[in-house]
C-alpha atoms as a PDB file:
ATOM      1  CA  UNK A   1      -0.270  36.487 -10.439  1.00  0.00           C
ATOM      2  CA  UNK A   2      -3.947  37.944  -9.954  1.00  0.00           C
ATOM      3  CA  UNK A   3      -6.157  36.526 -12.494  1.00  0.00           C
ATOM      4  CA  UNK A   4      -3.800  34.268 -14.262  1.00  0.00           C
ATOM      5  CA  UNK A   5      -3.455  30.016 -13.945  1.00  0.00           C
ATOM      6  CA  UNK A   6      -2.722  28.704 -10.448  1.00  0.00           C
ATOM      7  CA  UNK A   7       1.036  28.456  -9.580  1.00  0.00           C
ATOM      8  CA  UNK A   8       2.105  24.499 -10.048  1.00  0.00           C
ATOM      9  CA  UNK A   9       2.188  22.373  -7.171  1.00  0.00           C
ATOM     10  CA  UNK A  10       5.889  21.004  -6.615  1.00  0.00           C
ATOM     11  CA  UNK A  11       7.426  18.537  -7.418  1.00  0.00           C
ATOM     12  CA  UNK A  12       7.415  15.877  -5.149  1.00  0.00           C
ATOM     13  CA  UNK A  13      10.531  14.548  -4.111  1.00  0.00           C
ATOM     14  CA  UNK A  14       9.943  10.429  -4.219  1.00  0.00           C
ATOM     15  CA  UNK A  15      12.460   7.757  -4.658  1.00  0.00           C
ATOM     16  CA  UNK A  16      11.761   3.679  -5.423  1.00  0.00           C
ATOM     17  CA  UNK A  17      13.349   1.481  -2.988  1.00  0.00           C
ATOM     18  CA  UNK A  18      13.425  -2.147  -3.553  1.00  0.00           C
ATOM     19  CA  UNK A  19      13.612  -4.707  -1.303  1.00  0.00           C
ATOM     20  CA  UNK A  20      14.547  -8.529  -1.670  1.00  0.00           C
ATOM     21  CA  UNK A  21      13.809 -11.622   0.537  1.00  0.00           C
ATOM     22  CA  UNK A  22      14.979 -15.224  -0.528  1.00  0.00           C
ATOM     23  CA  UNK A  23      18.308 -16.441  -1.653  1.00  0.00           C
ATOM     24  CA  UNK A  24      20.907 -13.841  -0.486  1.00  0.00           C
ATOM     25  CA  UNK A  25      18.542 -10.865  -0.297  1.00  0.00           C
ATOM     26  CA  UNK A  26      20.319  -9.165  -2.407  1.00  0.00           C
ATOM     27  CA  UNK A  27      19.736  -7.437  -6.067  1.00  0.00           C
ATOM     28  CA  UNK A  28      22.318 -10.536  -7.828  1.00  0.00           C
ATOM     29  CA  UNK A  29      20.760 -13.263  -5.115  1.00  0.00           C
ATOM     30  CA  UNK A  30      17.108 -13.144  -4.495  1.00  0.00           C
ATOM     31  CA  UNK A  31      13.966 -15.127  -5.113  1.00  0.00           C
ATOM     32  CA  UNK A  32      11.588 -12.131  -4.935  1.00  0.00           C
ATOM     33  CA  UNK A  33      11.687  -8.331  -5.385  1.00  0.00           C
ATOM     34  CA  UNK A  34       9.000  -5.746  -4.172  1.00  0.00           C
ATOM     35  CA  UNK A  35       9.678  -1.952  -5.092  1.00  0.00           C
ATOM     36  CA  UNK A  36       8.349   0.854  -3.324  1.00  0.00           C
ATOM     37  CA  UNK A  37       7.436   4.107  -3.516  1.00  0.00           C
ATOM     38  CA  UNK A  38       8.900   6.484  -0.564  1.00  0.00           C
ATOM     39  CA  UNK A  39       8.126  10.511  -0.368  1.00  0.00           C
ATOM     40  CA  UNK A  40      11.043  12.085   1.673  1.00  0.00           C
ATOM     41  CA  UNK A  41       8.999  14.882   2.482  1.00  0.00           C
ATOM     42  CA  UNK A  42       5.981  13.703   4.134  1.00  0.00           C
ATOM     43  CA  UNK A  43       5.102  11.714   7.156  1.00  0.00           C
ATOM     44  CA  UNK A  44       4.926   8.340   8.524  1.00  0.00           C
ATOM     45  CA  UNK A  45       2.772   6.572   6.322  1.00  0.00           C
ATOM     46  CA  UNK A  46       4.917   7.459   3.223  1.00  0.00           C
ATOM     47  CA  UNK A  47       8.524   5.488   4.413  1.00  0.00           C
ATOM     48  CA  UNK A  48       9.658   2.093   4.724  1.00  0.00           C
ATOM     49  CA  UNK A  49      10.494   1.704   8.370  1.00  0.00           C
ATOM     50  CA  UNK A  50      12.568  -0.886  10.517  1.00  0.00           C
ATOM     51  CA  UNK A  51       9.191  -2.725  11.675  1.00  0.00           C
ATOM     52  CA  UNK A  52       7.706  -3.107   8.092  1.00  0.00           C
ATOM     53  CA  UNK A  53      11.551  -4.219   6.587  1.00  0.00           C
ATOM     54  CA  UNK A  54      11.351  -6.916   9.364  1.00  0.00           C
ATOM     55  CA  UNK A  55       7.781  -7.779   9.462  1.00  0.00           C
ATOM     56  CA  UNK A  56       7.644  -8.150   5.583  1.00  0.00           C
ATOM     57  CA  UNK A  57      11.405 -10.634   6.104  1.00  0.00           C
ATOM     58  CA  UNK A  58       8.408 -12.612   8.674  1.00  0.00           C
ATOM     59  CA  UNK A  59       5.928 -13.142   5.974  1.00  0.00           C
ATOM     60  CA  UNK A  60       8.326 -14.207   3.495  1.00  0.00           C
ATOM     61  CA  UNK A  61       9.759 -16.739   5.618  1.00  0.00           C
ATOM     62  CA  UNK A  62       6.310 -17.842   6.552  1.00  0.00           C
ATOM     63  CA  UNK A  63       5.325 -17.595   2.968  1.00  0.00           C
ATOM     64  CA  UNK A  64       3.322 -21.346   3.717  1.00  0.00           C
ATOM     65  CA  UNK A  65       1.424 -20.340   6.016  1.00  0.00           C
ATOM     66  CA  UNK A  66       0.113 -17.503   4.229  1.00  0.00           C
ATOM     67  CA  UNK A  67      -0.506 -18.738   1.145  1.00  0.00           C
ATOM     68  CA  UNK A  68      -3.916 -18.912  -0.081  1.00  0.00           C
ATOM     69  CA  UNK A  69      -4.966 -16.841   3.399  1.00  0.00           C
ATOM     70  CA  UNK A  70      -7.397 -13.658   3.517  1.00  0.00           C
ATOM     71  CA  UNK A  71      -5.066 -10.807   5.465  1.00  0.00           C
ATOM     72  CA  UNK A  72      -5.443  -7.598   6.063  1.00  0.00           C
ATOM     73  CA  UNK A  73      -2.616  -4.762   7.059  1.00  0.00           C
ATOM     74  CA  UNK A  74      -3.232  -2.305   9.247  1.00  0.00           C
ATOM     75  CA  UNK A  75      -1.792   1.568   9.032  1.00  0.00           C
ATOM     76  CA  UNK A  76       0.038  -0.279   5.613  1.00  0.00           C
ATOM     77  CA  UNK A  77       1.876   3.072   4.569  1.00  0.00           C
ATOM     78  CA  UNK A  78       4.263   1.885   2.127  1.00  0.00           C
ATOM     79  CA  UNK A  79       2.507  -1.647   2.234  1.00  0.00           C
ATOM     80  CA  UNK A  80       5.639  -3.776   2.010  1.00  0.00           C
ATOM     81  CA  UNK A  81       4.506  -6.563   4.571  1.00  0.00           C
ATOM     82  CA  UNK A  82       1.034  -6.717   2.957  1.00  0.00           C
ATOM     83  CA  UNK A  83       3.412  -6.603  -0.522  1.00  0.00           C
ATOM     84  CA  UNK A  84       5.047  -9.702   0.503  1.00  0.00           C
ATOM     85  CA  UNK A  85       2.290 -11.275   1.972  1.00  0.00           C
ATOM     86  CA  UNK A  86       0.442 -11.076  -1.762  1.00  0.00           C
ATOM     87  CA  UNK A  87       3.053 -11.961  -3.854  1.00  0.00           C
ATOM     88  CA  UNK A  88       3.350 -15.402  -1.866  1.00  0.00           C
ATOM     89  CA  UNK A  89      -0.397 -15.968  -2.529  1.00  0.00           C
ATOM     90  CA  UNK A  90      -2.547 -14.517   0.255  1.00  0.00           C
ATOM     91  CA  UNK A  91      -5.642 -12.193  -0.613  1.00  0.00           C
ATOM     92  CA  UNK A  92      -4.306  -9.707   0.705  1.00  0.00           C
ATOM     93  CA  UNK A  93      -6.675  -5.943   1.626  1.00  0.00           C
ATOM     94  CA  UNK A  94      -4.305  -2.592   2.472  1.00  0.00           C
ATOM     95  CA  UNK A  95      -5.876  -0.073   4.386  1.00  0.00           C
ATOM     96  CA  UNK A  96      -4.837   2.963   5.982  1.00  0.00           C
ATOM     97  CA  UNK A  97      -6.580   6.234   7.950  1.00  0.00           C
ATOM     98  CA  UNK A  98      -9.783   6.648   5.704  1.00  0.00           C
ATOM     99  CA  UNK A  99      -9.149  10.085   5.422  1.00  0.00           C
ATOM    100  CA  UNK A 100      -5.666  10.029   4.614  1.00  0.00           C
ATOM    101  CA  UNK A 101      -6.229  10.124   0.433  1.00  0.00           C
ATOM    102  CA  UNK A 102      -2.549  10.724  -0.232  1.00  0.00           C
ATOM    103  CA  UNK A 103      -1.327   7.629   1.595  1.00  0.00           C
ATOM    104  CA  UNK A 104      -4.432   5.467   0.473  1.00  0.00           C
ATOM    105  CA  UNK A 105      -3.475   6.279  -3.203  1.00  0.00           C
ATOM    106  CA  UNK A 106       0.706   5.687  -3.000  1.00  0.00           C
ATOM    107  CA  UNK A 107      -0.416   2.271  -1.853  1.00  0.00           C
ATOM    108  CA  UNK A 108      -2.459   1.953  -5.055  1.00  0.00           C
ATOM    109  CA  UNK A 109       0.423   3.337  -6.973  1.00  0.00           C
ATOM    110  CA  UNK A 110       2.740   0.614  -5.130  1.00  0.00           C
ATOM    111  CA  UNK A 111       0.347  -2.240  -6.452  1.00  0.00           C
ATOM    112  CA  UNK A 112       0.287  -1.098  -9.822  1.00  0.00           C
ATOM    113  CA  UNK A 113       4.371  -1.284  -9.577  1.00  0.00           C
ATOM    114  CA  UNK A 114       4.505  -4.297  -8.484  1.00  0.00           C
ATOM    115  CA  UNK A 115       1.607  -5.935 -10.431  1.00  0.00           C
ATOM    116  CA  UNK A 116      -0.532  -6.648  -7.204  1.00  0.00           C
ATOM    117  CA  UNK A 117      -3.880  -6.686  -6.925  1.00  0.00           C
ATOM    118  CA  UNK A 118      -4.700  -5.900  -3.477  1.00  0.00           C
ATOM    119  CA  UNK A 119      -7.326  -4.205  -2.186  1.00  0.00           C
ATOM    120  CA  UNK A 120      -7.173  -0.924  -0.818  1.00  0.00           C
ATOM    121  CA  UNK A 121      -9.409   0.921   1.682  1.00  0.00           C
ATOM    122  CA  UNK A 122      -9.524   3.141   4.028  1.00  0.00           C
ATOM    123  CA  UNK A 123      -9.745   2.307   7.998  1.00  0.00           C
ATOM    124  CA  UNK A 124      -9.660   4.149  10.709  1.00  0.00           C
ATOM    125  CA  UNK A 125      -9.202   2.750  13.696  1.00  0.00           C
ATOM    126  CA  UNK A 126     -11.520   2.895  16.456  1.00  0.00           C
ATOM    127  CA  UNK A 127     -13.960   4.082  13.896  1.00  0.00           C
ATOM    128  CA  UNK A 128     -17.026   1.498  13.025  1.00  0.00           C
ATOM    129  CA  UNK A 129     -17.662   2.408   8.822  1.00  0.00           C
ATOM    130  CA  UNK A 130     -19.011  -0.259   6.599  1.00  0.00           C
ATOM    131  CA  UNK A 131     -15.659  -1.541   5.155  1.00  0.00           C
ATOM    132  CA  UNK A 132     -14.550  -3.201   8.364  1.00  0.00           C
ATOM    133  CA  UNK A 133     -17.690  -5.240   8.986  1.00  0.00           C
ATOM    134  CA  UNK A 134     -17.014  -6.864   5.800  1.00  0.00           C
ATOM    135  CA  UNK A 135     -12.918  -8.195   6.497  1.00  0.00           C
ATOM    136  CA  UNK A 136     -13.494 -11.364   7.468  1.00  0.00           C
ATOM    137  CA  UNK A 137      -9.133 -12.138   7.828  1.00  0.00           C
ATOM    138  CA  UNK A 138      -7.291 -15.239   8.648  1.00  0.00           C
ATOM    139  CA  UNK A 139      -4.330 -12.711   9.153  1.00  0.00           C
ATOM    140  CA  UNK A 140      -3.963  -9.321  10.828  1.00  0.00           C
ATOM    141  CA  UNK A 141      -1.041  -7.507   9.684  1.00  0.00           C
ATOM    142  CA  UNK A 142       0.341  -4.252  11.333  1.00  0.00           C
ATOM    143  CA  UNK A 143       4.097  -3.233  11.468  1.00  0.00           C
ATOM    144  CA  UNK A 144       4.755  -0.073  13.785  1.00  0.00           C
ATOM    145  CA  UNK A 145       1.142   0.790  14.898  1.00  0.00           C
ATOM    146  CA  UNK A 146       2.021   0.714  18.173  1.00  0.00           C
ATOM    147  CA  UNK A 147       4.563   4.036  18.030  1.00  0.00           C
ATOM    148  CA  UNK A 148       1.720   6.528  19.601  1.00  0.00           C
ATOM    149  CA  UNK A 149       0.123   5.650  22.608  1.00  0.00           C
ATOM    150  CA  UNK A 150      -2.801   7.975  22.125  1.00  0.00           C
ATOM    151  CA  UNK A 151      -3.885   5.065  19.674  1.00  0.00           C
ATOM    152  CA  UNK A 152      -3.366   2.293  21.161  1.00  0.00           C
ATOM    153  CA  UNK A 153      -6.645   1.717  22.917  1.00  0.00           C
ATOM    154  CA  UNK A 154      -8.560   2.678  19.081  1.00  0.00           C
ATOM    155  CA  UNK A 155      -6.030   0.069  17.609  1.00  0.00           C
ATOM    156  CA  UNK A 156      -6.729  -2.917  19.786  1.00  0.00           C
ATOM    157  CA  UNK A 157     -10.345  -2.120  19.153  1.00  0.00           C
ATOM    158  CA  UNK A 158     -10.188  -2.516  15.992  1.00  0.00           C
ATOM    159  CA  UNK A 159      -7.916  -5.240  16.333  1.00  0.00           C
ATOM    160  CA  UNK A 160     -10.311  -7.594  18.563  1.00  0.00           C
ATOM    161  CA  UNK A 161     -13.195  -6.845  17.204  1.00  0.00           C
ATOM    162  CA  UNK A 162     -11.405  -7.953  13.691  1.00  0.00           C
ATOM    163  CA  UNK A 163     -10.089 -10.963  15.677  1.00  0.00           C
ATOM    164  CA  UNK A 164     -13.853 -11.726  16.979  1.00  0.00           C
ATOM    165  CA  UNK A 165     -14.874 -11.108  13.242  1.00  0.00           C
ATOM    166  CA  UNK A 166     -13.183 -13.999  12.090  1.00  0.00           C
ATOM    167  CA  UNK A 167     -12.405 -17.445  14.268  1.00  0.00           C
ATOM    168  CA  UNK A 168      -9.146 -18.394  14.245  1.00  0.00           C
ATOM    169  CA  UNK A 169      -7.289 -15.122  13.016  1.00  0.00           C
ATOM    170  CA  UNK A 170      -3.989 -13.689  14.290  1.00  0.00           C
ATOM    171  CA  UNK A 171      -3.008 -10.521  14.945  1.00  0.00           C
ATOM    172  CA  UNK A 172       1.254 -10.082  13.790  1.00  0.00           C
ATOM    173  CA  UNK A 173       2.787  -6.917  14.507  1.00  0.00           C
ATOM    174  CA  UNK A 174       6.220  -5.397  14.911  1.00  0.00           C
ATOM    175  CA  UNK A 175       7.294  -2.885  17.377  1.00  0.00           C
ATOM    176  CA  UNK A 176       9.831  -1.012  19.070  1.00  0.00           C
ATOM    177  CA  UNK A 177      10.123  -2.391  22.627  1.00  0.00           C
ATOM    178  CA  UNK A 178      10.001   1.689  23.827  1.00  0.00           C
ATOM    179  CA  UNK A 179       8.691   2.356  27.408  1.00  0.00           C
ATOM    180  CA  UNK A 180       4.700   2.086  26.092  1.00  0.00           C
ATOM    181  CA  UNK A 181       5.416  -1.808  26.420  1.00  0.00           C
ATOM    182  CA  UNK A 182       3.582  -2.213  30.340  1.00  0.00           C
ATOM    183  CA  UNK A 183       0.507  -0.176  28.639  1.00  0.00           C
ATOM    184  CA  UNK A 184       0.463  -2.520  25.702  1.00  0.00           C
ATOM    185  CA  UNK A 185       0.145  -5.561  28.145  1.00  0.00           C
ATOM    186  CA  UNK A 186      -2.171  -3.863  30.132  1.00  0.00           C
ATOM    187  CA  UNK A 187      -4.405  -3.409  26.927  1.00  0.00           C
ATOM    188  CA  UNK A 188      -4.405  -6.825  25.493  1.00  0.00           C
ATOM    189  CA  UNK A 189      -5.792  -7.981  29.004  1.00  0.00           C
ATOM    190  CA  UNK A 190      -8.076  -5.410  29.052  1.00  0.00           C
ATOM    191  CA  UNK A 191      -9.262  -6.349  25.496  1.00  0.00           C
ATOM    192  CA  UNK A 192      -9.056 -10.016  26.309  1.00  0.00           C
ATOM    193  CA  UNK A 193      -6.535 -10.395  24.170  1.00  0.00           C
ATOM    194  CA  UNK A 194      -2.752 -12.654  24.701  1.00  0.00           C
ATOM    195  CA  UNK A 195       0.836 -12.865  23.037  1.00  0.00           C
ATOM    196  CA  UNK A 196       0.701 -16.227  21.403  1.00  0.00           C
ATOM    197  CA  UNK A 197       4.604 -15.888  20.700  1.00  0.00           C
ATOM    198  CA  UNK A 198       6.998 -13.042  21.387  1.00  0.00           C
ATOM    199  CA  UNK A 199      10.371 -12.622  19.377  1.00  0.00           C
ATOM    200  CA  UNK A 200      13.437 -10.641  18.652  1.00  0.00           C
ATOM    201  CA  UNK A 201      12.806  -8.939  15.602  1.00  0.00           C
ATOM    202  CA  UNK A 202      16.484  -9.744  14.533  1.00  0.00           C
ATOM    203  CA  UNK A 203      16.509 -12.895  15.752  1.00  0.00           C
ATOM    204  CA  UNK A 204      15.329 -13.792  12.416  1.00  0.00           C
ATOM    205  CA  UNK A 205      16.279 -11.324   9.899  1.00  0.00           C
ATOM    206  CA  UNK A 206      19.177 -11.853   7.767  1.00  0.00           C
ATOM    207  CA  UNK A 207      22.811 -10.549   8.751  1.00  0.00           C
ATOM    208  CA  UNK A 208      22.945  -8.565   5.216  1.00  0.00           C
ATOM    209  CA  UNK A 209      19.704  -6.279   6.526  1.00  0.00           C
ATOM    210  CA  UNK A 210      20.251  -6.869  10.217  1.00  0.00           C
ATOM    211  CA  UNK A 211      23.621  -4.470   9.368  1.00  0.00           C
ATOM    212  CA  UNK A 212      21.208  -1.565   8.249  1.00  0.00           C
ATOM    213  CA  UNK A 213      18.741  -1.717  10.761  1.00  0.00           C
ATOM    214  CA  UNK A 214      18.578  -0.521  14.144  1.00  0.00           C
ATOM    215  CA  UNK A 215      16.673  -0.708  17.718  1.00  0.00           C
ATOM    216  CA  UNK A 216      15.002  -2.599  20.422  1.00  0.00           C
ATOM    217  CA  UNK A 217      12.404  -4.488  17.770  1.00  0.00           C
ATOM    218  CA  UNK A 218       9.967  -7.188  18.811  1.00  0.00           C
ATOM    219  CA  UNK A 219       7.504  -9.617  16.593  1.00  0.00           C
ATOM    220  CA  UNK A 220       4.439 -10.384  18.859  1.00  0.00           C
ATOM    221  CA  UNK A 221       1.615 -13.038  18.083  1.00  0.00           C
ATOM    222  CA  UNK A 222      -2.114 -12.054  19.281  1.00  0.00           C
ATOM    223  CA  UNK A 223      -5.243 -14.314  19.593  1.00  0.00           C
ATOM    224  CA  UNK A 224      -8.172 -13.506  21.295  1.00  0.00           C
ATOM    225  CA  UNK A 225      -7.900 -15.561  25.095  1.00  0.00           C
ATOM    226  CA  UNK A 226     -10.640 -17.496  24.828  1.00  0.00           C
ATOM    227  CA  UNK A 227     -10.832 -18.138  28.183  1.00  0.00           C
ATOM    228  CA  UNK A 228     -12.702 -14.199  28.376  1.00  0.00           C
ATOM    229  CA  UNK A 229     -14.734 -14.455  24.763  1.00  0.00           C
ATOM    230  CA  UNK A 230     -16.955 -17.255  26.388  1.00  0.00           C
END
């Protein structure tokens, strides 16, 4: 009405979902629990998708190697692999498209859930702001940033220049294996980058959340090739 309060924004329609890794990954058989957030309505950032269910199943089951490790997640959305990744011990920075605010702060709303204190902040990629000079990771996380191709070149920027940032660091991601897969080849040589180790993403993943899932999904390892960052 003209003159009176502004009409309430509505209500938006979010459910928890939880997820469990360990034991039987199930609610009676599990050695860890991360909850998260989902909006139905919005976009990708705010759902838990195949590649982050299966990524996050890889950092549990790696949970040694990333204990006590400084990683960061790229495009984290609901955050579950970086989740995972802090409840086993890493130090673990979430970021997301700087300007995305909604995203950024369901992240921070997931952490306060699940009584992590990660880091959020916002990163764009392709974009050179002062956050990203400062991640210094022994761990690049990013599960389905490779579903646009328009982005790809802007991600493995970011990726190798994160990777050249810090000696030693690994880029994991999950993808679907769609027809993009020559042109993400074609950009890791281009960026001097190679596939340390290339799996099935159900090769891995337990039967009980293999049954729900579905798709052509592969787990790639990334290193700079030395051999072209002499």
């Amino acid at each position: 009405m003209e003159g009176g309060a502004p009409a309430p924004a509505p209500a938006r329609m979010t459910t928890v979902s939880r997820h469990y890794f360990g034991g039987g990954a199930s609610e009676r058989d599990h050695d860890l629990r991360v909850d998260i957030i989902e909006n139905i309505e919005e976009d990708y950032g705010m759902f838990v998708w195949p590649c982050s269910v299966i990524l996050a199943e890889y950092v549990w089951q790696q949970r040694a190697r990333f204990s006590g490790c400084k990683v960061v997640e790229l495009g984290a959305g609901t955050s579950l692999p970086g989740l995972v990744a802090a409840k086993v011990g890493a130090d673990v920075t979430l970021t997301d498209i700087a300007h995305n605010t909604e995203v950024l702060n369901n992240i921070r709303r997931i952490c306060a859930l699940n009584n992590s204190s990660c880091t959020v902040s916002g990163l764009t990629w392709g974009d050179w702001d002062e956050p990203i000079f400062d991640f210094h990771p022994d761990i690049i996380l990013g599960a389905d940033v490779l579903y646009d191709s328009a982005t790809f070149d802007n991600l493995f920027a970011t990726v190798t220049f994160l990777l050249e940032n810090s000696p030693g660091s690994v880029f994991i991601t999950t993808y679907h294996n769609r027809s993009g897969h020559h042109l993400i080849e074609f950009l890791m040589v281009k960026w001097g980058l190679k596939c340390l180790k290339l799996l099935d993403g159900f090769s891995f993943l337990p039967s009980c959340k293999a049954a729900s899932l579905q798709g052509n999904i592969q787990l790639a390892e990334i290193v700079l090739d030395k051999e072209k960052h002499k």
